[in-house]
PDB file of N, CA and C in Angstrom:
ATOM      1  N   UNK A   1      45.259  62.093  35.609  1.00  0.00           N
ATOM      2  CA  UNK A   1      44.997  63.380  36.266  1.00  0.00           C
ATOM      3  C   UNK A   1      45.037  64.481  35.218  1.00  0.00           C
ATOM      4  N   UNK A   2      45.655  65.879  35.164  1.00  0.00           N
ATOM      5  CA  UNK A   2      45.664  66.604  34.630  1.00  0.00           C
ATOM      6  C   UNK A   2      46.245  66.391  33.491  1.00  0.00           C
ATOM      7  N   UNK A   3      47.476  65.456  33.251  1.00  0.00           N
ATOM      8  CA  UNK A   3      48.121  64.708  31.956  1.00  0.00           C
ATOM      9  C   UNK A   3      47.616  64.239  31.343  1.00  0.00           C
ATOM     10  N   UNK A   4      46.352  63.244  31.724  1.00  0.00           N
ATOM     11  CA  UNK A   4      45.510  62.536  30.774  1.00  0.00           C
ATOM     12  C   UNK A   4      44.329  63.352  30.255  1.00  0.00           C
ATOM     13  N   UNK A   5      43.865  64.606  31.118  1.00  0.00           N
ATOM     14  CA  UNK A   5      42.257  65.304  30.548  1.00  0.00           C
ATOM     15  C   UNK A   5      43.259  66.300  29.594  1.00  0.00           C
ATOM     16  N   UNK A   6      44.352  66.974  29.568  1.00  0.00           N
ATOM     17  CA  UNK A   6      44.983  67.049  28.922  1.00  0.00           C
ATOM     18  C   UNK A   6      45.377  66.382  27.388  1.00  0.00           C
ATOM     19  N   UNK A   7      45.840  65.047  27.258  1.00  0.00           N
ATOM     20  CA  UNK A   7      45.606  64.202  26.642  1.00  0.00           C
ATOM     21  C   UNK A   7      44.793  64.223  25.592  1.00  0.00           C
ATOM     22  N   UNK A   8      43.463  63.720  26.245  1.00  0.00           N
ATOM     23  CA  UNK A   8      42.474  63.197  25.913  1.00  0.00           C
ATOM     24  C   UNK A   8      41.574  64.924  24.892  1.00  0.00           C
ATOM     25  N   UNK A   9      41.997  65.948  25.811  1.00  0.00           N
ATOM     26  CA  UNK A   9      41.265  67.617  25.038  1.00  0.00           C
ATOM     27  C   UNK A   9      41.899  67.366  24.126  1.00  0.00           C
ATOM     28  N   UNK A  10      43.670  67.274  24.197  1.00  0.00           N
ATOM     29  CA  UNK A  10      44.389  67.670  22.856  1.00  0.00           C
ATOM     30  C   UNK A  10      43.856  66.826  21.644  1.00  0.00           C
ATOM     31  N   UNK A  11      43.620  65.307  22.081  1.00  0.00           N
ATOM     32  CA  UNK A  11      43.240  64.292  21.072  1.00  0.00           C
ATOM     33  C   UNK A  11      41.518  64.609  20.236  1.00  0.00           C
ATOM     34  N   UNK A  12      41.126  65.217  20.746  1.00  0.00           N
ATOM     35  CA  UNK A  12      39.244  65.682  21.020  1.00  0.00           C
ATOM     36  C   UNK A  12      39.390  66.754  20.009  1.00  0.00           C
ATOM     37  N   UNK A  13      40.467  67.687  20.125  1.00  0.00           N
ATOM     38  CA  UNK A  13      40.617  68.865  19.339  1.00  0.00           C
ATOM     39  C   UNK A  13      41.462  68.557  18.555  1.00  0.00           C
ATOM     40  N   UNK A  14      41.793  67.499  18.197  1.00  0.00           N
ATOM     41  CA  UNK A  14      43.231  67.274  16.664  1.00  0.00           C
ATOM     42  C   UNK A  14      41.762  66.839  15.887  1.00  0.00           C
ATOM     43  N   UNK A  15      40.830  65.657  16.200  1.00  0.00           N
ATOM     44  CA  UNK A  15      40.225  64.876  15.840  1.00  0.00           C
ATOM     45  C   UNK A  15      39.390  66.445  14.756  1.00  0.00           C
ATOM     46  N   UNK A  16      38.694  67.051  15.879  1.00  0.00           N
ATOM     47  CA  UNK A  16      37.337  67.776  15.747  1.00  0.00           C
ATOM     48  C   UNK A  16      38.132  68.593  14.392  1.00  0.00           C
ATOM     49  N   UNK A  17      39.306  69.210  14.668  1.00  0.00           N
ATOM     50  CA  UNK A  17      39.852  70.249  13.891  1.00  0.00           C
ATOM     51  C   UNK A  17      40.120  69.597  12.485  1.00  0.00           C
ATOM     52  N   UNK A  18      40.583  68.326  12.455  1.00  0.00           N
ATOM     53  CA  UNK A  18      40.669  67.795  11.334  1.00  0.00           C
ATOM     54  C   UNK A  18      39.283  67.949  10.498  1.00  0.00           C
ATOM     55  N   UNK A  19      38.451  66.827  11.159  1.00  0.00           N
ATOM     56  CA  UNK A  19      37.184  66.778  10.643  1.00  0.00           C
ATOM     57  C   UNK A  19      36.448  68.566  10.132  1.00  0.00           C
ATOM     58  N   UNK A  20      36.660  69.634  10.624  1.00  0.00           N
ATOM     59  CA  UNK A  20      36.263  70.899  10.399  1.00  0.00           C
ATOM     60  C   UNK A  20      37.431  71.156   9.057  1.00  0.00           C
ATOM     61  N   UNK A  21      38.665  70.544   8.992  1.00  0.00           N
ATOM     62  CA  UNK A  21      39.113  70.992   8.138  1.00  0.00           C
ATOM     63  C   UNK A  21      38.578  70.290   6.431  1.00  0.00           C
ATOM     64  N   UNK A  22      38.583  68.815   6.789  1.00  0.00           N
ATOM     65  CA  UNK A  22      37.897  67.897   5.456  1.00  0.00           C
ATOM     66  C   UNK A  22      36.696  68.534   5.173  1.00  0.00           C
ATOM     67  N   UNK A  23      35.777  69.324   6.257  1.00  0.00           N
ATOM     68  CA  UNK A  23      34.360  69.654   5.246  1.00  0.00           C
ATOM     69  C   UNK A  23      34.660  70.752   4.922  1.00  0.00           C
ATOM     70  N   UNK A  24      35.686  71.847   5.541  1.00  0.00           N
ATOM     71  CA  UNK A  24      35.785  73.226   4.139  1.00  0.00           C
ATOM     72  C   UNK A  24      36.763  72.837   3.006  1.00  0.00           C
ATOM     73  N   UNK A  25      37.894  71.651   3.221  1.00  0.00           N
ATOM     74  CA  UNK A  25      37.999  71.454   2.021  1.00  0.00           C
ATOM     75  C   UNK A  25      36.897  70.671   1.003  1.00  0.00           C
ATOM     76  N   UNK A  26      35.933  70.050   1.228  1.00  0.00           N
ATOM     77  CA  UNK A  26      35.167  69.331   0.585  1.00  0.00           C
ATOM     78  C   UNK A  26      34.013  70.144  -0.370  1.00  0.00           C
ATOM     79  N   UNK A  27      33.940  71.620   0.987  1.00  0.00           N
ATOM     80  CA  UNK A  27      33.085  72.607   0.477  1.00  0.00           C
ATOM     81  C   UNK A  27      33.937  73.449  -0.929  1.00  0.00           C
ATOM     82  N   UNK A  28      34.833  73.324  -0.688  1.00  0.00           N
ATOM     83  CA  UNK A  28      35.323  74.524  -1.544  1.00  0.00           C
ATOM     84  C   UNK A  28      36.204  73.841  -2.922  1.00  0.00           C
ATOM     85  N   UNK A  29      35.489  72.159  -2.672  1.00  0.00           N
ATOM     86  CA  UNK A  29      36.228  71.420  -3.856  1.00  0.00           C
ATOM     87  C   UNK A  29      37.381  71.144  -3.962  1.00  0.00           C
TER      88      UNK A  29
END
């Protein structure tokens, strides 16, 4: 229910935020 779409956003947005973080570090060397 609300625990799991919960869940599942927080996991969606660790993932996404990571990945956004490896390409400005990648950009900026």
């Amino acid at each position: 229910a609300a625990w799991a779409f919960d869940h599942i956003t927080q996991s969606y947005l660790v993932r996404y935020i990571d990945t956004i973080s490896m390409g400005i570090g990648a950009c900026l060397g």
